[in-house]
C-alpha atoms as a PDB file:
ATOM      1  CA  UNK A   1       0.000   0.000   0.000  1.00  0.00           C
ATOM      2  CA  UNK A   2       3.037   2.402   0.838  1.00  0.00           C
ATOM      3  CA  UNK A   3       4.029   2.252  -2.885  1.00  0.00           C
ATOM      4  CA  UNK A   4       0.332   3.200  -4.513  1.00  0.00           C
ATOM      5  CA  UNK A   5       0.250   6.004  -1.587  1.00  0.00           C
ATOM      6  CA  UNK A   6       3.500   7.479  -3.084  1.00  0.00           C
ATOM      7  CA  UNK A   7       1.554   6.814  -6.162  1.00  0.00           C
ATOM      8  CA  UNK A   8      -1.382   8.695  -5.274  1.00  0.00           C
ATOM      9  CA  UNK A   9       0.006  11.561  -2.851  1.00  0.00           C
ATOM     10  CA  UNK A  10       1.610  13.875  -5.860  1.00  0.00           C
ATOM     11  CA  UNK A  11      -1.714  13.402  -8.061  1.00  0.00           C
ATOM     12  CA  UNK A  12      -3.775  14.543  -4.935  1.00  0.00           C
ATOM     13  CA  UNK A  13      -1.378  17.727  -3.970  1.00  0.00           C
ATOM     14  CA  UNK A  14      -2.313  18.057  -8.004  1.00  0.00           C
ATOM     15  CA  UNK A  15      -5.802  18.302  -7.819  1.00  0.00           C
ATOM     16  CA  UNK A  16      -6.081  20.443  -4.671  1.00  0.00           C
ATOM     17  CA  UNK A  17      -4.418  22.801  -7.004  1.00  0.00           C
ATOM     18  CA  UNK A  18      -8.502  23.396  -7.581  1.00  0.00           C
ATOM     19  CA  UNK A  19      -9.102  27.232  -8.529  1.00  0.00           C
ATOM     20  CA  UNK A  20     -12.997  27.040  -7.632  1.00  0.00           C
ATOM     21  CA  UNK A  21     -12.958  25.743  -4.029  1.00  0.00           C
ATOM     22  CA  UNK A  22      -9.888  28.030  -3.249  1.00  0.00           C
ATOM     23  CA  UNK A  23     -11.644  31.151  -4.326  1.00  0.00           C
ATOM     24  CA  UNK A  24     -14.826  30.325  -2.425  1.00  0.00           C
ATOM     25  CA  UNK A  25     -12.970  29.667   0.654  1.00  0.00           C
ATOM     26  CA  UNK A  26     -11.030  33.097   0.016  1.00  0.00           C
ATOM     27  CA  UNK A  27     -14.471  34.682  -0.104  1.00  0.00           C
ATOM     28  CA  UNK A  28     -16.069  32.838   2.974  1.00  0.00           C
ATOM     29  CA  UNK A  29     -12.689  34.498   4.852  1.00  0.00           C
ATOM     30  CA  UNK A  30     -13.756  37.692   3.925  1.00  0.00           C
ATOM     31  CA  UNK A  31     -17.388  37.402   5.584  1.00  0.00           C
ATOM     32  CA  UNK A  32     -18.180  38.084   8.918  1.00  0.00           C
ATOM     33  CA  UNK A  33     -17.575  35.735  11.610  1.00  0.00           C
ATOM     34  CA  UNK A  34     -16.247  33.511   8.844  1.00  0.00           C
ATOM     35  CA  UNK A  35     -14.861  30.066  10.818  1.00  0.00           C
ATOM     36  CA  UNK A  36     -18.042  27.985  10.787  1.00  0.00           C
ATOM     37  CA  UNK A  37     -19.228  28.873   7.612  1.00  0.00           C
ATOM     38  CA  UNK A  38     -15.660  27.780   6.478  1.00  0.00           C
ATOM     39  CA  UNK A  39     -15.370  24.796   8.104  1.00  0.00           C
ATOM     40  CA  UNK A  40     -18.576  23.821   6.930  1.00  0.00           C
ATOM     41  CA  UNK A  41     -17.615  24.203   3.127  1.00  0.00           C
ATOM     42  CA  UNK A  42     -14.582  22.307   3.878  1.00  0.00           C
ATOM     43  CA  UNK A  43     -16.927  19.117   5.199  1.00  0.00           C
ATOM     44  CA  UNK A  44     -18.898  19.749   2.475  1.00  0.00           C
ATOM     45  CA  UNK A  45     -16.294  19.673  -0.213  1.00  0.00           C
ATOM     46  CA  UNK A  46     -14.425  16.740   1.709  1.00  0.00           C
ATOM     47  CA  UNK A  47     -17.642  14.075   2.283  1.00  0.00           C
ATOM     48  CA  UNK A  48     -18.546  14.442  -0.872  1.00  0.00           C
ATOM     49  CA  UNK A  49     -15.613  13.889  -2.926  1.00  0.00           C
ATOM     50  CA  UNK A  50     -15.051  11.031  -0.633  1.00  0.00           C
ATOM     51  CA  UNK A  51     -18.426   9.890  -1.134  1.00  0.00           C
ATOM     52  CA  UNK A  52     -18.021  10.123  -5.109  1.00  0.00           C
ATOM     53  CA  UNK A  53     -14.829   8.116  -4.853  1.00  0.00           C
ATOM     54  CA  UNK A  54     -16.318   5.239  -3.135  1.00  0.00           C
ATOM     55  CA  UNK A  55     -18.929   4.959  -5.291  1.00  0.00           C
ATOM     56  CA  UNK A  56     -16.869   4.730  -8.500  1.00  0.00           C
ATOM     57  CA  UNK A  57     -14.560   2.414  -6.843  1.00  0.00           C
ATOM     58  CA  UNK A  58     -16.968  -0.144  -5.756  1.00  0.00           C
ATOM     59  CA  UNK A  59     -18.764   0.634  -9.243  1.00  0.00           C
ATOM     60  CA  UNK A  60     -15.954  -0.699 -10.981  1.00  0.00           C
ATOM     61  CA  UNK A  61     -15.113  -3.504  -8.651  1.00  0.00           C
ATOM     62  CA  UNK A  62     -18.274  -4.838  -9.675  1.00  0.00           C
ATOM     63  CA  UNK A  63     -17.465  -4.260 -13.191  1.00  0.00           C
ATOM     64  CA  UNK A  64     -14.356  -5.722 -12.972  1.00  0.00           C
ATOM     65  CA  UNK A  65     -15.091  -8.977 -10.641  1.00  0.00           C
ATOM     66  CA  UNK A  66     -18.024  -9.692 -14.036  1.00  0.00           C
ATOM     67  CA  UNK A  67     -15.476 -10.013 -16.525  1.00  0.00           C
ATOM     68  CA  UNK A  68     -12.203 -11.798 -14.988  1.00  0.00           C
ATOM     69  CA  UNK A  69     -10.660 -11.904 -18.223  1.00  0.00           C
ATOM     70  CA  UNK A  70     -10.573  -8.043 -18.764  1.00  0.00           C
ATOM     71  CA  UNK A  71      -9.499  -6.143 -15.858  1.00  0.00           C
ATOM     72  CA  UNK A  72      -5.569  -5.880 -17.092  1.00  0.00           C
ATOM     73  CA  UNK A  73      -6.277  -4.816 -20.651  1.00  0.00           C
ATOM     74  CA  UNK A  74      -9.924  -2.662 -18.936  1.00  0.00           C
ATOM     75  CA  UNK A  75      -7.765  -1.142 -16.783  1.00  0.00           C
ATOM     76  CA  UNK A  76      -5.064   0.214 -18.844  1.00  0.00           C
ATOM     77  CA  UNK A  77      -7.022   1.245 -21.611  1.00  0.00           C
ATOM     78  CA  UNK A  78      -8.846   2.723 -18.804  1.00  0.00           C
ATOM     79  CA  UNK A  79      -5.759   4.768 -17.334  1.00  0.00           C
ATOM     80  CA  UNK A  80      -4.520   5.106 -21.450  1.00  0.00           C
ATOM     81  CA  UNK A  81      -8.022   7.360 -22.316  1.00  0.00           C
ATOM     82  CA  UNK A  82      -7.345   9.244 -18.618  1.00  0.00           C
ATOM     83  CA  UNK A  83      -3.816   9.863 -20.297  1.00  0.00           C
ATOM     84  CA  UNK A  84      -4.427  11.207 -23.566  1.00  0.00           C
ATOM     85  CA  UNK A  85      -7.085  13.638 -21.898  1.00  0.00           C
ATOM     86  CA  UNK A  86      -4.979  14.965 -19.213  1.00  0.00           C
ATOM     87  CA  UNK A  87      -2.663  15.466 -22.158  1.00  0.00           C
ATOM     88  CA  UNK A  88      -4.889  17.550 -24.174  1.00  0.00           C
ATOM     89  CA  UNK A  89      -6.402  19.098 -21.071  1.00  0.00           C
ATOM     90  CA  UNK A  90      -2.897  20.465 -19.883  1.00  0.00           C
ATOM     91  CA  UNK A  91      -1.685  21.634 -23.205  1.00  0.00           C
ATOM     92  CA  UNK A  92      -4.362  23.440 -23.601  1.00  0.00           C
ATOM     93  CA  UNK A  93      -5.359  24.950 -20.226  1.00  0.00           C
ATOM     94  CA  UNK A  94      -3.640  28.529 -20.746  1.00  0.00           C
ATOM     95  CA  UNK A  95      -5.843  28.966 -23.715  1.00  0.00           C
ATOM     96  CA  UNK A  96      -8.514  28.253 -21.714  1.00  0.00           C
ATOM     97  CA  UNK A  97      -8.081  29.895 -19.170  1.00  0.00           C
ATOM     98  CA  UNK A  98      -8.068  33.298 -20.745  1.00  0.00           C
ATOM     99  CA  UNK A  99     -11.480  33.796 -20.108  1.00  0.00           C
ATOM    100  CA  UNK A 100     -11.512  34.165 -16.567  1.00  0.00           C
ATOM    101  CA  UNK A 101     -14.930  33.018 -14.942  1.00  0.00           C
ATOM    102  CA  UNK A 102     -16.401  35.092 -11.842  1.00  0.00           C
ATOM    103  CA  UNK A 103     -16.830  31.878  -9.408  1.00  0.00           C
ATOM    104  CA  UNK A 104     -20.451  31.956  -8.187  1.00  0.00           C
ATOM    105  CA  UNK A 105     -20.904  33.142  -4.311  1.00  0.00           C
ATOM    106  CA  UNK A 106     -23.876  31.093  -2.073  1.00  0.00           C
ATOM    107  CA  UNK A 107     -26.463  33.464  -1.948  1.00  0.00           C
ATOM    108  CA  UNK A 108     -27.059  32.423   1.657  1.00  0.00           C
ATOM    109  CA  UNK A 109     -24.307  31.980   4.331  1.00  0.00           C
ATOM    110  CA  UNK A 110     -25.654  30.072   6.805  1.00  0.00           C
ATOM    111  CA  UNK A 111     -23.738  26.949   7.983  1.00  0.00           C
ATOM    112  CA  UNK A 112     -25.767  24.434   6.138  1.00  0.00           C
ATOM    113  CA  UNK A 113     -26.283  25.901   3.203  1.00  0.00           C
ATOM    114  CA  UNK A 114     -22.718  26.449   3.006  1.00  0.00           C
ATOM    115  CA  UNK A 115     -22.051  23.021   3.640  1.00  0.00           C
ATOM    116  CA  UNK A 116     -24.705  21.953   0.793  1.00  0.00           C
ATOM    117  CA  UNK A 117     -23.059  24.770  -1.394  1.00  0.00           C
ATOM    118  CA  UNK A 118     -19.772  22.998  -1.486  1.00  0.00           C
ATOM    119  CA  UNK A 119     -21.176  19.591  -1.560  1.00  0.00           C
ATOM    120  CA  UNK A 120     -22.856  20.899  -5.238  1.00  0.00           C
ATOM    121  CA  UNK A 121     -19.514  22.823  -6.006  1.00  0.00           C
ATOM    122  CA  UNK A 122     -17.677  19.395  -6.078  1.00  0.00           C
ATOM    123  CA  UNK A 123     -20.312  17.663  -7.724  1.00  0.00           C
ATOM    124  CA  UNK A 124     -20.592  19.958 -10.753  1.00  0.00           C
ATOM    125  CA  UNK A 125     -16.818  19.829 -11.041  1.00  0.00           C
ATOM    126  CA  UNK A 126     -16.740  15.947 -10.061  1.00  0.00           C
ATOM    127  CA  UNK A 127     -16.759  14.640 -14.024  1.00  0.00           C
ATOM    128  CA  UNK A 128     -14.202  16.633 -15.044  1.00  0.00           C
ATOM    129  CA  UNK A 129     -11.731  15.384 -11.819  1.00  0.00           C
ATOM    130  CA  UNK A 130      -9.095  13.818 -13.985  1.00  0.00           C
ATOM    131  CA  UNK A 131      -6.638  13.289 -11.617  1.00  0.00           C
ATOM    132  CA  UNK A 132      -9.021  11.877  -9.067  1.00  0.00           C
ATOM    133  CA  UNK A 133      -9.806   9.464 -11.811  1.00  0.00           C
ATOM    134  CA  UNK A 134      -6.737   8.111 -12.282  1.00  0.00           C
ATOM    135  CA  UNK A 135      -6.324   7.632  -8.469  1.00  0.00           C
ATOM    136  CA  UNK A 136      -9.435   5.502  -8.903  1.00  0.00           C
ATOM    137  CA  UNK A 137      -8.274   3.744 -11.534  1.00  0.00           C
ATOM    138  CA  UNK A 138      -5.379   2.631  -9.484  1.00  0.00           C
ATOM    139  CA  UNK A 139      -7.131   1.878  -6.395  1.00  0.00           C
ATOM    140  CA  UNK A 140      -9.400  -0.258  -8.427  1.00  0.00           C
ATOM    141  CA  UNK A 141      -6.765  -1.886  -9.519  1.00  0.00           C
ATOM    142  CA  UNK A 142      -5.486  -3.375  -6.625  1.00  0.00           C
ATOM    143  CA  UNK A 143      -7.967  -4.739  -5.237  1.00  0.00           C
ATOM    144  CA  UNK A 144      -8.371  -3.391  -1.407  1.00  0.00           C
ATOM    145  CA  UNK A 145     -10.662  -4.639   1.058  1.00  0.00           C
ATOM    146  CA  UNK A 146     -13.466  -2.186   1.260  1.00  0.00           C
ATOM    147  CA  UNK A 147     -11.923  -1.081   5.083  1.00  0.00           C
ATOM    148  CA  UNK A 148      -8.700  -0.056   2.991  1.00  0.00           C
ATOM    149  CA  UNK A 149     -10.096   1.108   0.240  1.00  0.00           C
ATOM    150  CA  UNK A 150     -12.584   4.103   2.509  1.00  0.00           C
ATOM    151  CA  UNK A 151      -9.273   4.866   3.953  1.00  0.00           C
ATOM    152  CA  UNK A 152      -6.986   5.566   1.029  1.00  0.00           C
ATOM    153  CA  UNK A 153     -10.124   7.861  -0.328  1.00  0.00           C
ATOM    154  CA  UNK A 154     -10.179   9.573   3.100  1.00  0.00           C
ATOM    155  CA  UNK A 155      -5.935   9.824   2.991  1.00  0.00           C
ATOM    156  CA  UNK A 156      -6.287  11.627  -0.872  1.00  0.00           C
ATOM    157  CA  UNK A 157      -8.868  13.493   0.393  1.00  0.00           C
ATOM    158  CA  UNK A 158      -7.234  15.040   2.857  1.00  0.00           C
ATOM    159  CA  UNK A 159      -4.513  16.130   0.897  1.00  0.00           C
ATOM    160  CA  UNK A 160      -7.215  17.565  -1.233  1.00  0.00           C
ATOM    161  CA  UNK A 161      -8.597  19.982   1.209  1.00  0.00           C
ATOM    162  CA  UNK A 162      -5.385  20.719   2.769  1.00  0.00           C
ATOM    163  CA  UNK A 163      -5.366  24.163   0.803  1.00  0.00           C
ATOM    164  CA  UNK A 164      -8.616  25.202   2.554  1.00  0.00           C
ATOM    165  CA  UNK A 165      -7.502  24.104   5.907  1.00  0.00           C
ATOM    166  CA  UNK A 166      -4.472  26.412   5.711  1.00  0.00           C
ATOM    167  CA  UNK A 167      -5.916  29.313   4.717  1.00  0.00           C
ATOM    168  CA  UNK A 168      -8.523  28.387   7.204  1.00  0.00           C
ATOM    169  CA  UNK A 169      -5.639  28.299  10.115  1.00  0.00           C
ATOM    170  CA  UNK A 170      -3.856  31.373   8.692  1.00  0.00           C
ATOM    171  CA  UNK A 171      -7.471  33.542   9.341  1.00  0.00           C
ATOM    172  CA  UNK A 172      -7.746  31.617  12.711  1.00  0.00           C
ATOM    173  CA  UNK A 173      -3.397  32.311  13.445  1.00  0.00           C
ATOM    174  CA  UNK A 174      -3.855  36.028  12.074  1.00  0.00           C
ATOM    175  CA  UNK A 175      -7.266  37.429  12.312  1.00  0.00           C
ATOM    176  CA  UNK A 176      -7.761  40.347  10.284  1.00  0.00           C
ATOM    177  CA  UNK A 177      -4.369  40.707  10.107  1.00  0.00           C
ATOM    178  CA  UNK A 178      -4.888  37.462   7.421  1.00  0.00           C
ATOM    179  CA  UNK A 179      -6.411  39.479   5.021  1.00  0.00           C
ATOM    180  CA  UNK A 180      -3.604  40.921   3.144  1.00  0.00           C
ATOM    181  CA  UNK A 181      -1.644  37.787   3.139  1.00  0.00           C
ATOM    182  CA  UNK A 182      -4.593  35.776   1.789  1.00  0.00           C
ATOM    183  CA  UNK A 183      -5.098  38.255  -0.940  1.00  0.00           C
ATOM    184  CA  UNK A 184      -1.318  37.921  -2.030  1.00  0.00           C
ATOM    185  CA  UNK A 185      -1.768  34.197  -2.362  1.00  0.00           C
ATOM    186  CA  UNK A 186      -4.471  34.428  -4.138  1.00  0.00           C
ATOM    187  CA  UNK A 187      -2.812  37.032  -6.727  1.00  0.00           C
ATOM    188  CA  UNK A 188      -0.128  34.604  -6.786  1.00  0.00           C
ATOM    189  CA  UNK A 189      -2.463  31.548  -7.564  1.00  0.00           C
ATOM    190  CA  UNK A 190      -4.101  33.837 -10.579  1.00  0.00           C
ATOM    191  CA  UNK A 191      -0.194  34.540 -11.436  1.00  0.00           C
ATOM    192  CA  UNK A 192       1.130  30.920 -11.289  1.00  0.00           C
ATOM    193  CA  UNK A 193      -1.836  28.529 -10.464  1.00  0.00           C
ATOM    194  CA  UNK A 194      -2.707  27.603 -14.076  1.00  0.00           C
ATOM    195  CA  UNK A 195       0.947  27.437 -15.585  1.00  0.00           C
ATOM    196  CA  UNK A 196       1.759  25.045 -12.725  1.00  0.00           C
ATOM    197  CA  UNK A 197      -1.479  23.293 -13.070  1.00  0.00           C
ATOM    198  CA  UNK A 198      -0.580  23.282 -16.816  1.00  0.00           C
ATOM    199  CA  UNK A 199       2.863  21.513 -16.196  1.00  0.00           C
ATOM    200  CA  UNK A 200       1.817  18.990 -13.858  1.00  0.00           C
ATOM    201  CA  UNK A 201      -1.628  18.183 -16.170  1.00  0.00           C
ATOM    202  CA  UNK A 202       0.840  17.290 -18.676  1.00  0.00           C
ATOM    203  CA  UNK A 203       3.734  15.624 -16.682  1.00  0.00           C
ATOM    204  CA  UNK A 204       0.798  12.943 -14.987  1.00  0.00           C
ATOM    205  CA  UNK A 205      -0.773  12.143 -18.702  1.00  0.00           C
ATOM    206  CA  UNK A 206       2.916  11.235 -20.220  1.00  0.00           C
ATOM    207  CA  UNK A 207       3.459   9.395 -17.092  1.00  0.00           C
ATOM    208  CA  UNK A 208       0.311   7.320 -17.385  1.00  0.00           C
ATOM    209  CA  UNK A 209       0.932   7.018 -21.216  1.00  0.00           C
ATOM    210  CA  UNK A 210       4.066   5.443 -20.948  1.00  0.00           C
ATOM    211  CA  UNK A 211       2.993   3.089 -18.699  1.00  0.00           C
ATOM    212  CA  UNK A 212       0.376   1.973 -20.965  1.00  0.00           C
ATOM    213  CA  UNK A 213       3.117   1.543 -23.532  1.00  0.00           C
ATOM    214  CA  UNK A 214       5.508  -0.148 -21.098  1.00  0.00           C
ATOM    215  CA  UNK A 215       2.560  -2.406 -20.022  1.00  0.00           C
ATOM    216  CA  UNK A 216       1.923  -3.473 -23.874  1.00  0.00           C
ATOM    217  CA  UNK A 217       5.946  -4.314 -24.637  1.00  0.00           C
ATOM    218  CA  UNK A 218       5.291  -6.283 -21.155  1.00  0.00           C
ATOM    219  CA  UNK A 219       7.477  -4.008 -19.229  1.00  0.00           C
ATOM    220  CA  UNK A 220       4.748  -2.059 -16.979  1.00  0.00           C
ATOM    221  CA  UNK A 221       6.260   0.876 -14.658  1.00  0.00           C
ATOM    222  CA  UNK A 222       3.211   1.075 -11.605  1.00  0.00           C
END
């Protein structure tokens, strides 16, 4: 399990690198009284990507355990398609993201609604969770008890809220005082966010390529 964990860690600091859920928690920080209303997007944004996870996972299982034959050749044409995507996707994210979008702010900031607001956030954005994807597709390939398997999904889950939690503790560390400093980081992520999503996008889809092609000449990498 250690080796799929170092596996998995890097593609889940990847896809915290989430522009959406950063910028809504930047926003909640800027409310009054903003901790509980925070914490409660973070639950929200957590339990349910957690909860998608485990569904697709056990969705597959079942897919896979019906054709014993297939899962090998499944799986890597599986991880192959994931590949060429986050190929395209990376190369051509700066075009993309030229058009800046205005993320949408919950009308109402109570704690629930907060909490339902992020559960939809992550929903909406769920299909297009490429690198969460390929974590699947890894976990699904090896086969974890179902104990395990809730835990690895709670481990890469983690990781991908750990950008809320911080600026979460810097407001709680600072106070008002965190305002500047979370306003900087979020220039920064404008400046940098996408060309280092855009690198890493690309990196992860040549890495899972190859290993499609090493799998084929019988030499797999993972």
């Amino acid at each position: 399990m250690s080796s799929l964990l170092a596996y998995l860690i890097p593609i889940a600091a990847l896809d915290s690198l989430n522009p959406t859920t950063t910028a809504v928690q930047m926003y909640l920080l800027s409310t009054p009284k903003p901790v509980p209303r925070s914490v409660a997007f973070i639950a929200g944004v957590f339990i349910t990507y957690w909860a998608a996870g485990l569904a697709v996972v056990l969705g597959a299982n079942r897919l896979t355990s019906n054709l014993p034959g297939l899962p090998p050749l499944l799986m890597y044409t599986l991880q192959l398609v994931i590949g060429i995507v986050l190929l395209i996707v990376g190369w051509n994210l700066n075009k993309s993201a030229t058009k800046s979008q205005e993320v949408k702010r919950p009308a109402r900031l109570t704690i629930v609604q907060t909490f339902l607001f992020g559960s939809a956030a992550t929903l909406w954005d769920f299909p297009t969770a490429l690198p969460y994807l390929a974590a699947i597709e890894r976990i699904v390939r090896s086969q974890f008890d179902l104990f395990t398997t809730m835990s690895i999904l709670a481990i890469y889950n983690a990781i991908f809220v750990f950008p809320l939690i911080v600026l979460l503790g810097l407001y709680i560390y600072l106070g008002e005082r965190s305002v500047n400093l979370i306003q900087a980081i979020n220039q920064s992520v404008q400046k940098w966010g996408q060309k280092i999503l855009r690198v890493l996008l690309i990196g992860l889809g040549i890495l899972l390529i190859v290993d499609c092609i090493a799998f084929a000449l019988g030499r797999p990498i993972f």
